[in-house]
N, C-alpha and C. Protein backbone atom coordinates (compact mmCIF):
# COMPACT_ATOMS: atom_id res chain seq x y z
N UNK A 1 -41.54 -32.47 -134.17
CA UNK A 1 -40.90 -31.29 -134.71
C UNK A 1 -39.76 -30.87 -133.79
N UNK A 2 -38.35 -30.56 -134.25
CA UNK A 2 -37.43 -30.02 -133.82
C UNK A 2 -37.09 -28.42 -134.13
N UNK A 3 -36.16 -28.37 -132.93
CA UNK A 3 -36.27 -26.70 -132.86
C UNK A 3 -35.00 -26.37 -133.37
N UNK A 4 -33.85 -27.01 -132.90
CA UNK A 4 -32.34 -27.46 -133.41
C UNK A 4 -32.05 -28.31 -133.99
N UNK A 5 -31.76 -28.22 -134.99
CA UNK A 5 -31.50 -29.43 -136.31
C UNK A 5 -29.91 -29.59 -136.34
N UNK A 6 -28.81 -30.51 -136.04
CA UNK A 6 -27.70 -30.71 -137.09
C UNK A 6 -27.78 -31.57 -137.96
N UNK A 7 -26.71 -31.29 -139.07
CA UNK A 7 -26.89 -32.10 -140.22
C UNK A 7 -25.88 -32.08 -140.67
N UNK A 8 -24.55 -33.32 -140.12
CA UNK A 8 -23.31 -33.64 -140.49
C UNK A 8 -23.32 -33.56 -141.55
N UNK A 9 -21.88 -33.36 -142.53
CA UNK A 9 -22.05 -33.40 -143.87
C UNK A 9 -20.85 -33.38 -144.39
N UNK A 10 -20.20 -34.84 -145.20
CA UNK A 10 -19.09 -35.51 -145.53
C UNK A 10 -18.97 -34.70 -146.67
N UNK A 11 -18.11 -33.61 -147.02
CA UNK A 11 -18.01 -32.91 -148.64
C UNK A 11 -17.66 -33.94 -149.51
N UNK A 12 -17.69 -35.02 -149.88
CA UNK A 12 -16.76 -35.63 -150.54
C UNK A 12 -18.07 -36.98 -151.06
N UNK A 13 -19.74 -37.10 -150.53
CA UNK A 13 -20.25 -37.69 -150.62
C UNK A 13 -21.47 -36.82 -150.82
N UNK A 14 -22.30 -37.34 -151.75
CA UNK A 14 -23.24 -37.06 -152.43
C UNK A 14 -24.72 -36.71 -151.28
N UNK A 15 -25.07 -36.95 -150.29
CA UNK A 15 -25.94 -37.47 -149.60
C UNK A 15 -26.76 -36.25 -148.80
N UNK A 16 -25.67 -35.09 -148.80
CA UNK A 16 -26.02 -34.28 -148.47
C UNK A 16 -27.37 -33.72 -148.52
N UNK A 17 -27.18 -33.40 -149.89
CA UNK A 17 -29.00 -32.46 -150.32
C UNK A 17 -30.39 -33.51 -149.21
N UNK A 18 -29.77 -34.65 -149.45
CA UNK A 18 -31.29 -35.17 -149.16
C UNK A 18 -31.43 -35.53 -147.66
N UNK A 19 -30.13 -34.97 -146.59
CA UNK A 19 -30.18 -34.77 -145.00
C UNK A 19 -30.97 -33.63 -144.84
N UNK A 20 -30.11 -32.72 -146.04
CA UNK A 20 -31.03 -31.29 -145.49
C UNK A 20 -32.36 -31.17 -145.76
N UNK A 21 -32.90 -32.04 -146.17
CA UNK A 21 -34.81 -32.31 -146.56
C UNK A 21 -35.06 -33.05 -145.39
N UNK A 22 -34.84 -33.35 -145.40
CA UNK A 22 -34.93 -34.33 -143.98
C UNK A 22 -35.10 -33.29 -142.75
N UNK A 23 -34.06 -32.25 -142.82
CA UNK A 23 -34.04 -32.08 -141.77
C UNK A 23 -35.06 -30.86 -141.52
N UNK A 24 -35.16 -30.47 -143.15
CA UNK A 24 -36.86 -29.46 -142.91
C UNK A 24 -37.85 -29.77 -142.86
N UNK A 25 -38.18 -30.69 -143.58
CA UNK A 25 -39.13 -32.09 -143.35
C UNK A 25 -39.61 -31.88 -141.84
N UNK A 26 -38.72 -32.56 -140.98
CA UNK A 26 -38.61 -32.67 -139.40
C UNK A 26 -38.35 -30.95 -138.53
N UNK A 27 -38.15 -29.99 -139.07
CA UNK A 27 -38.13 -28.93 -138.18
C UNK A 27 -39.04 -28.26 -137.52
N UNK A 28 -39.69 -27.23 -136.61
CA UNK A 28 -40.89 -26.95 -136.11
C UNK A 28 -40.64 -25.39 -136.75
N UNK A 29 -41.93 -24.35 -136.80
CA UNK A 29 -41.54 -23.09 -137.37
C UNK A 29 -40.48 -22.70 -136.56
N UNK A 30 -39.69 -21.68 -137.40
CA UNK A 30 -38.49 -20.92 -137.05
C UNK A 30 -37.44 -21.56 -136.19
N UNK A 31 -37.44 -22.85 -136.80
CA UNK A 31 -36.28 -23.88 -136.06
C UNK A 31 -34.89 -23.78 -136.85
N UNK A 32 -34.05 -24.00 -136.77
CA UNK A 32 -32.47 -23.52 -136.80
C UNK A 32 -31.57 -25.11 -137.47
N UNK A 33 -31.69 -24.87 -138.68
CA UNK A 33 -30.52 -25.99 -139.07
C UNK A 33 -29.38 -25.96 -139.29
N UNK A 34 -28.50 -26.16 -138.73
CA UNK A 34 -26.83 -26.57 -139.12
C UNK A 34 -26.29 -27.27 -139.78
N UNK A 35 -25.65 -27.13 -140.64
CA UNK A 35 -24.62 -28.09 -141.38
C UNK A 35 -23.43 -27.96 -140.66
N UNK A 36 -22.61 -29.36 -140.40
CA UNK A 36 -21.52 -29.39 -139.46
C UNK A 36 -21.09 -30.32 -140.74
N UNK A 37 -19.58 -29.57 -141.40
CA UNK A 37 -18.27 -30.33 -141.56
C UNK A 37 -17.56 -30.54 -140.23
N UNK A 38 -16.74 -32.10 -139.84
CA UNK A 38 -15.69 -32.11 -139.52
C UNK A 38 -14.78 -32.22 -140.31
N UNK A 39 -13.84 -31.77 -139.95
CA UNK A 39 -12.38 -31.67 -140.92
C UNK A 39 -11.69 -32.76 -139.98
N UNK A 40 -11.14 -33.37 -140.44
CA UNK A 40 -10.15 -35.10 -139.60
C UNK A 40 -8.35 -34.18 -140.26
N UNK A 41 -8.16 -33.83 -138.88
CA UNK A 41 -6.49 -33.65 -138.87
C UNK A 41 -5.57 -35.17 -139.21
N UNK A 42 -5.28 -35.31 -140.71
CA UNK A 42 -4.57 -36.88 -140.23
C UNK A 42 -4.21 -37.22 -139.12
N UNK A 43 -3.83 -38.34 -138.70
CA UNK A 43 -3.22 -38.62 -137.45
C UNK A 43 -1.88 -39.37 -137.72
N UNK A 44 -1.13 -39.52 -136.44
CA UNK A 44 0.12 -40.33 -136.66
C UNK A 44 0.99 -39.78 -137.03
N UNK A 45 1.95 -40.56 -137.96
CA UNK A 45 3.03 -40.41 -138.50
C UNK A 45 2.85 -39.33 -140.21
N UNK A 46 1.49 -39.55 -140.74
CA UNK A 46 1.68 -38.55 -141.49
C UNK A 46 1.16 -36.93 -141.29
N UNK A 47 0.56 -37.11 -140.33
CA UNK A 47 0.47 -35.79 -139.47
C UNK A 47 1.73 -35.01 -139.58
N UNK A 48 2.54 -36.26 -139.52
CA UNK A 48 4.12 -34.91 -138.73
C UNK A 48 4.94 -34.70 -139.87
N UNK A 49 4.67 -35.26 -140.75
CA UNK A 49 4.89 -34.71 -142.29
C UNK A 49 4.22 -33.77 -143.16
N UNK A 50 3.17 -33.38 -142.50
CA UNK A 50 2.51 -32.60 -143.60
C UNK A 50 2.40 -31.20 -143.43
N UNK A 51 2.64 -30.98 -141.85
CA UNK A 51 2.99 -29.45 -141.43
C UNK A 51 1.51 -28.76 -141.21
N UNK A 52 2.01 -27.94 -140.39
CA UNK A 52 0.54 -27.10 -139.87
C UNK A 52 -0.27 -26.26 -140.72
N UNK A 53 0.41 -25.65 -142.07
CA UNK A 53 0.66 -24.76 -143.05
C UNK A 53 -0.19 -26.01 -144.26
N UNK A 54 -0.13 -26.86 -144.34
CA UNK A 54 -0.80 -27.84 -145.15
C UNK A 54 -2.00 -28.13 -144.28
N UNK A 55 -1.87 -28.17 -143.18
CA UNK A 55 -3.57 -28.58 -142.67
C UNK A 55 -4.46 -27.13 -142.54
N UNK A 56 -3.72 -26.36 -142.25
CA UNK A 56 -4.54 -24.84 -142.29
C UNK A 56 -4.98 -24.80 -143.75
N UNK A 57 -4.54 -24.80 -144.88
CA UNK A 57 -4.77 -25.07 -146.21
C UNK A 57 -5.99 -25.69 -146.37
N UNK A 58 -5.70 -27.21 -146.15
CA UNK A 58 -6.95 -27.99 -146.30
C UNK A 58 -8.50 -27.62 -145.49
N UNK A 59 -8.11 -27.33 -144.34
CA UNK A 59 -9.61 -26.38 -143.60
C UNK A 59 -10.33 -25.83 -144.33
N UNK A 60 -9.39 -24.53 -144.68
CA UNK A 60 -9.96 -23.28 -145.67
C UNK A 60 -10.65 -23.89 -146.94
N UNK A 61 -9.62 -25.14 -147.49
CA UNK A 61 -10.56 -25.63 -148.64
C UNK A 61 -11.82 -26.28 -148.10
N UNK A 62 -11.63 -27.06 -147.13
CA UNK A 62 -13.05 -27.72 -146.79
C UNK A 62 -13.93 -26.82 -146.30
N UNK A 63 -13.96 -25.50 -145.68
CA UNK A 63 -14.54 -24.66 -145.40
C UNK A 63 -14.96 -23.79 -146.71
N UNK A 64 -14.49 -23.76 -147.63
CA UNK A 64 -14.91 -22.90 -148.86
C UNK A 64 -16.09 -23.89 -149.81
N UNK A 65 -15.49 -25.09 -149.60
CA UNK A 65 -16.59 -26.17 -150.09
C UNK A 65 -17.55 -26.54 -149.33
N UNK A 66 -17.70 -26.34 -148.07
CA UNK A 66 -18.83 -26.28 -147.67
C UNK A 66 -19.84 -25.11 -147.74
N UNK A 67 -19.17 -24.07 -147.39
CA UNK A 67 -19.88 -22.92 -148.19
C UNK A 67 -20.38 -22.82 -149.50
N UNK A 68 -20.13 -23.40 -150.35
CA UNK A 68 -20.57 -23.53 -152.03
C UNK A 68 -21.47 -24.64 -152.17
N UNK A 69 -21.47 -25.65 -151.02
CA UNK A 69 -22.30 -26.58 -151.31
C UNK A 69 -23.97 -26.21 -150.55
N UNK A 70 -23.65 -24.77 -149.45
CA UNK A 70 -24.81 -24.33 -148.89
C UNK A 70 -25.10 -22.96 -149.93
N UNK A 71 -24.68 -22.48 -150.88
CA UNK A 71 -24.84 -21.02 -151.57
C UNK A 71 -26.41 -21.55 -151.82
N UNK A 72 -27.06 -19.87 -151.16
CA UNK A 72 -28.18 -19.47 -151.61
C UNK A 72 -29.57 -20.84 -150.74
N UNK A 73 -28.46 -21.18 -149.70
CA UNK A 73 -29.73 -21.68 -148.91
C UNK A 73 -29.81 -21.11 -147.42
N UNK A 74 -30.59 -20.36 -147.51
CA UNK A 74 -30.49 -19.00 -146.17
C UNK A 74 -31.04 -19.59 -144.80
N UNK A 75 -31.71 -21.28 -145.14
CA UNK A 75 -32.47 -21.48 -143.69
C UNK A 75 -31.52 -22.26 -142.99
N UNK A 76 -30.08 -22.28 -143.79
CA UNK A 76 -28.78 -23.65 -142.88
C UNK A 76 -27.88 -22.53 -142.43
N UNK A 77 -27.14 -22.83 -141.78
CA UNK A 77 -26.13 -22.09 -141.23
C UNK A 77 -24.88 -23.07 -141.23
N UNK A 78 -23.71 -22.62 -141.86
CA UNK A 78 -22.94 -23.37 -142.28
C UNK A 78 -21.83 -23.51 -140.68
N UNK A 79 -20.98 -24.50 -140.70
CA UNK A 79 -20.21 -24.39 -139.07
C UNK A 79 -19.63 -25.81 -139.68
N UNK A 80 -18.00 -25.10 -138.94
CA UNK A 80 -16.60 -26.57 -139.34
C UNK A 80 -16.15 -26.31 -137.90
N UNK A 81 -15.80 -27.71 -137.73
CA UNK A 81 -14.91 -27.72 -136.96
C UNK A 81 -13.72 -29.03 -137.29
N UNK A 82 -12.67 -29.18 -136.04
CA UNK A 82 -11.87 -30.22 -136.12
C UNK A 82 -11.53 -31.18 -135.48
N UNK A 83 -11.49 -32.15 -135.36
CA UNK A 83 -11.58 -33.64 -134.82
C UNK A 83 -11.96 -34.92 -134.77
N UNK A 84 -12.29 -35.54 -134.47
CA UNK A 84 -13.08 -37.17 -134.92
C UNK A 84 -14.17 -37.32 -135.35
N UNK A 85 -14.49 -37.48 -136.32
CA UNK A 85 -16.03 -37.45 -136.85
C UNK A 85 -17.18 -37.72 -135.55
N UNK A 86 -17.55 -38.88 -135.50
CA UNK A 86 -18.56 -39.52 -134.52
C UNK A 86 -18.25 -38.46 -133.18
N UNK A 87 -17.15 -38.25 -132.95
CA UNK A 87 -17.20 -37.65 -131.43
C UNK A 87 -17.09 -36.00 -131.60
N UNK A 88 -16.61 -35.42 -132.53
CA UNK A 88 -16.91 -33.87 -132.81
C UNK A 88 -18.14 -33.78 -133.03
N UNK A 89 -18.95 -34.73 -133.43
CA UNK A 89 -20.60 -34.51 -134.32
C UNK A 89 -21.16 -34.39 -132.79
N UNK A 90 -21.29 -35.49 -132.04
CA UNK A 90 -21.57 -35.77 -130.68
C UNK A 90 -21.52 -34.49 -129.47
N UNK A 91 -20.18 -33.99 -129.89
CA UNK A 91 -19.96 -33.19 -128.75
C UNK A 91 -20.26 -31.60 -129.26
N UNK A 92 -20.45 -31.31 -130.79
CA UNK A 92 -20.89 -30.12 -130.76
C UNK A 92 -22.47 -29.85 -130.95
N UNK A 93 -23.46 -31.12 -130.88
CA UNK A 93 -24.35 -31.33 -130.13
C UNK A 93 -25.06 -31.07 -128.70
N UNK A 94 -23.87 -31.46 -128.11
CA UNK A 94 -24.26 -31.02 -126.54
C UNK A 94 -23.93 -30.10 -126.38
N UNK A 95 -22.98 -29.48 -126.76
CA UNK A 95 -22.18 -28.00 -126.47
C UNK A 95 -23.30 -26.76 -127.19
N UNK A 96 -23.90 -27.37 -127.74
CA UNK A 96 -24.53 -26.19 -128.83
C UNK A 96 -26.16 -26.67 -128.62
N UNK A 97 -26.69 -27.60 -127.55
CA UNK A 97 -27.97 -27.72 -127.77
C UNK A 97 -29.12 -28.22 -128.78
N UNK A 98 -28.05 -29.24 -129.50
CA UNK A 98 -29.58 -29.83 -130.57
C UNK A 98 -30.31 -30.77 -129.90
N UNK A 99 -31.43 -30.46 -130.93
CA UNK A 99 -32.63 -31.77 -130.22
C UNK A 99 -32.60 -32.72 -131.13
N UNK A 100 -31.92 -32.62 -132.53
CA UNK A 100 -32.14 -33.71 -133.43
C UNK A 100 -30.61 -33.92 -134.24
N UNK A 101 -30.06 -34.71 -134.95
CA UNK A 101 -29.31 -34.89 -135.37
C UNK A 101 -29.67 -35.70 -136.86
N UNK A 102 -29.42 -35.11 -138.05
CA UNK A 102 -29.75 -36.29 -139.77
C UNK A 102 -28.82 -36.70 -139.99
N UNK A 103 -28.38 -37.59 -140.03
CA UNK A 103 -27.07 -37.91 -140.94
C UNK A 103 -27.25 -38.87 -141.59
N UNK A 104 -26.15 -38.59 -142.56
CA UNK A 104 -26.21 -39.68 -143.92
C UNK A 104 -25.68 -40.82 -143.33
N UNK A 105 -25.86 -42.35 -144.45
CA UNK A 105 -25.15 -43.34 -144.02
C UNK A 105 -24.65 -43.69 -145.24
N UNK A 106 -23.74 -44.21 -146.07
CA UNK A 106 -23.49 -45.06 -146.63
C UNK A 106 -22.36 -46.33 -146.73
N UNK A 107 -21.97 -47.04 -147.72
CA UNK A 107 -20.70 -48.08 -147.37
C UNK A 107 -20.38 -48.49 -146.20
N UNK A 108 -21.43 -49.32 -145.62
CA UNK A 108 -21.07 -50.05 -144.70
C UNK A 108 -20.29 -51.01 -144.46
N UNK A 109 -19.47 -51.34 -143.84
CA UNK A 109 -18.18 -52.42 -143.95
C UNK A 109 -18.61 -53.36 -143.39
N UNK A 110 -18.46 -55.04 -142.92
CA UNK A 110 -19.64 -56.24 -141.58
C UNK A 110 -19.53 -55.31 -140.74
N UNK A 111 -19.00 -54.91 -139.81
CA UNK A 111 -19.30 -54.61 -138.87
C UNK A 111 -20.44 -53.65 -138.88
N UNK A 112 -20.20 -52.78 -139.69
CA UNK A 112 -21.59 -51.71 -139.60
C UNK A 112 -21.73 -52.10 -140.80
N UNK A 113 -22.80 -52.86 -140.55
CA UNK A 113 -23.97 -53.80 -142.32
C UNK A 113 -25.07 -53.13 -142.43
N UNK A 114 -25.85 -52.39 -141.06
CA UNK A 114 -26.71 -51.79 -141.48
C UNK A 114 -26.92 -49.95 -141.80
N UNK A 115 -25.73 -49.50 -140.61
CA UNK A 115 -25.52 -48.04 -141.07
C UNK A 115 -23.81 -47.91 -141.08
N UNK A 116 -23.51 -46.57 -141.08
CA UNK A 116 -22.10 -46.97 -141.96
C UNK A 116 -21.48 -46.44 -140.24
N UNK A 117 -20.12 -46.46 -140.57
CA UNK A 117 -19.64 -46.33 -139.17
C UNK A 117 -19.71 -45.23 -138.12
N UNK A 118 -19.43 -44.32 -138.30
CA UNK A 118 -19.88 -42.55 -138.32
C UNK A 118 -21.50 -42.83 -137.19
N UNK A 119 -22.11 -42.75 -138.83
CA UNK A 119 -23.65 -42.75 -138.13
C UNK A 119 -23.96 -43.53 -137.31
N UNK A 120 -23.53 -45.22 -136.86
CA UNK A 120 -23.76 -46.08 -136.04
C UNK A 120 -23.13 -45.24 -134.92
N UNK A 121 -21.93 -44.59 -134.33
CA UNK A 121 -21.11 -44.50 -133.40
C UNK A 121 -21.84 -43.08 -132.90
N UNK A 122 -22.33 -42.04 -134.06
CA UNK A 122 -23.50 -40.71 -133.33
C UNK A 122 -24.51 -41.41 -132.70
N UNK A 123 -25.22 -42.18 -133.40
CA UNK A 123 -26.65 -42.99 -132.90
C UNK A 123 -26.13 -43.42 -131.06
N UNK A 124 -25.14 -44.20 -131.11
CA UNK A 124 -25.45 -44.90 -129.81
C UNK A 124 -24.36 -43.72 -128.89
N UNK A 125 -24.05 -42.37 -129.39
CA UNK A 125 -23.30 -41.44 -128.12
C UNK A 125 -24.32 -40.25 -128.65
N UNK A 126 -25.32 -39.86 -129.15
CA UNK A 126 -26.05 -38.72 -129.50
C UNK A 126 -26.66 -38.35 -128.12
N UNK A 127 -26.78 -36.85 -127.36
CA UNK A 127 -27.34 -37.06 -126.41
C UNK A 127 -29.05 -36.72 -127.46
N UNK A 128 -29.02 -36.82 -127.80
CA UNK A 128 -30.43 -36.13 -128.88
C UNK A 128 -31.30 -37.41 -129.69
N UNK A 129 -32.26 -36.31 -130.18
CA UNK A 129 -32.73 -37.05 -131.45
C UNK A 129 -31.83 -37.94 -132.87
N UNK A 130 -32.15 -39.07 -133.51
CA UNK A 130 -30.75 -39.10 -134.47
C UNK A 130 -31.81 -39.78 -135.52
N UNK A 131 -31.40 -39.51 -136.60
CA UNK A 131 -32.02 -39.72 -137.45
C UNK A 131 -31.56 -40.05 -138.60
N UNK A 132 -30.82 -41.01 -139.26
CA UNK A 132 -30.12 -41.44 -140.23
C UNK A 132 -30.95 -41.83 -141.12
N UNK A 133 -30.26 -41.10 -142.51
CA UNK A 133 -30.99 -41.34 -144.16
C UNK A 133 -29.90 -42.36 -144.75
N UNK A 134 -30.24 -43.62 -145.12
CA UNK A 134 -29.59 -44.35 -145.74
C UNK A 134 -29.78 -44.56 -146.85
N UNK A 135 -28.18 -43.91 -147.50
CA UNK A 135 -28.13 -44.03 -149.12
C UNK A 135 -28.23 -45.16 -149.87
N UNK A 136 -29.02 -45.17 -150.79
CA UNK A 136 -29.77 -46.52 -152.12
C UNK A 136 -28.55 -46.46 -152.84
């Protein structure tokens, strides 16, 4: 049983609902689950085309959709932040004290054949528990 639960969560992939079972499944009484969006600032060259005013935009939307995808579930606590998937998941882990980490896996490419890339790269930098649900 865990006391601190995160539970990454890609808006854009289905997989969600069944991390957050998982992650009550696995919680101890009055243990604390998080849902963590990262938001990925493009990088590069179209970064510097799209303006700060277009990525502040997109936040707010990914932040409003993550909120609608938690409405009316009072035991998650919703939380975004911004930067590299695998290493924002990682580091607001340690910064914030979890003991466990769920995350989804799916579309694995060869290199990651058995979990998808994301979840392989939390697993082997998690300082925590990790616990990946792999989508059928």
């Amino acid at each position: 049983m865990y006391n601190k639960i995160l539970v990454p969560m890609a808006l854009d992939h289905g997989i969600s609902p069944q991390t957050l079972e998982i992650a009550r499944a696995l919680r101890a009484p009055q243990a604390q689950i998080t849902a963590l969006h990262v938001y990925e600032v493009p990088k590069g060259s179209v970064g510097i085309y799209i303006g700060e005013d277009t990525v502040r935009r997109g936040y707010d939307r990914a932040n409003e959709i993550l909120r609608e995808k938690l409405a009316g579930l009072d035991d998650v606590t919703a939380e975004i932040t911004r930067g590299q998937a695998h290493r924002a998941i990682t580091e607001y882990a340690v910064t914030h004290g979890f003991d466990c980490i769920v995350i989804g896996s799916h579309k694995p490419g060869l290199t990651d054949y058995l979990i998808g890339s994301t979840a392989a790269r939390v697993v082997r930098h998690a300082p925590c528990a990790v616990h990946v649900h792999r989508d059928t």
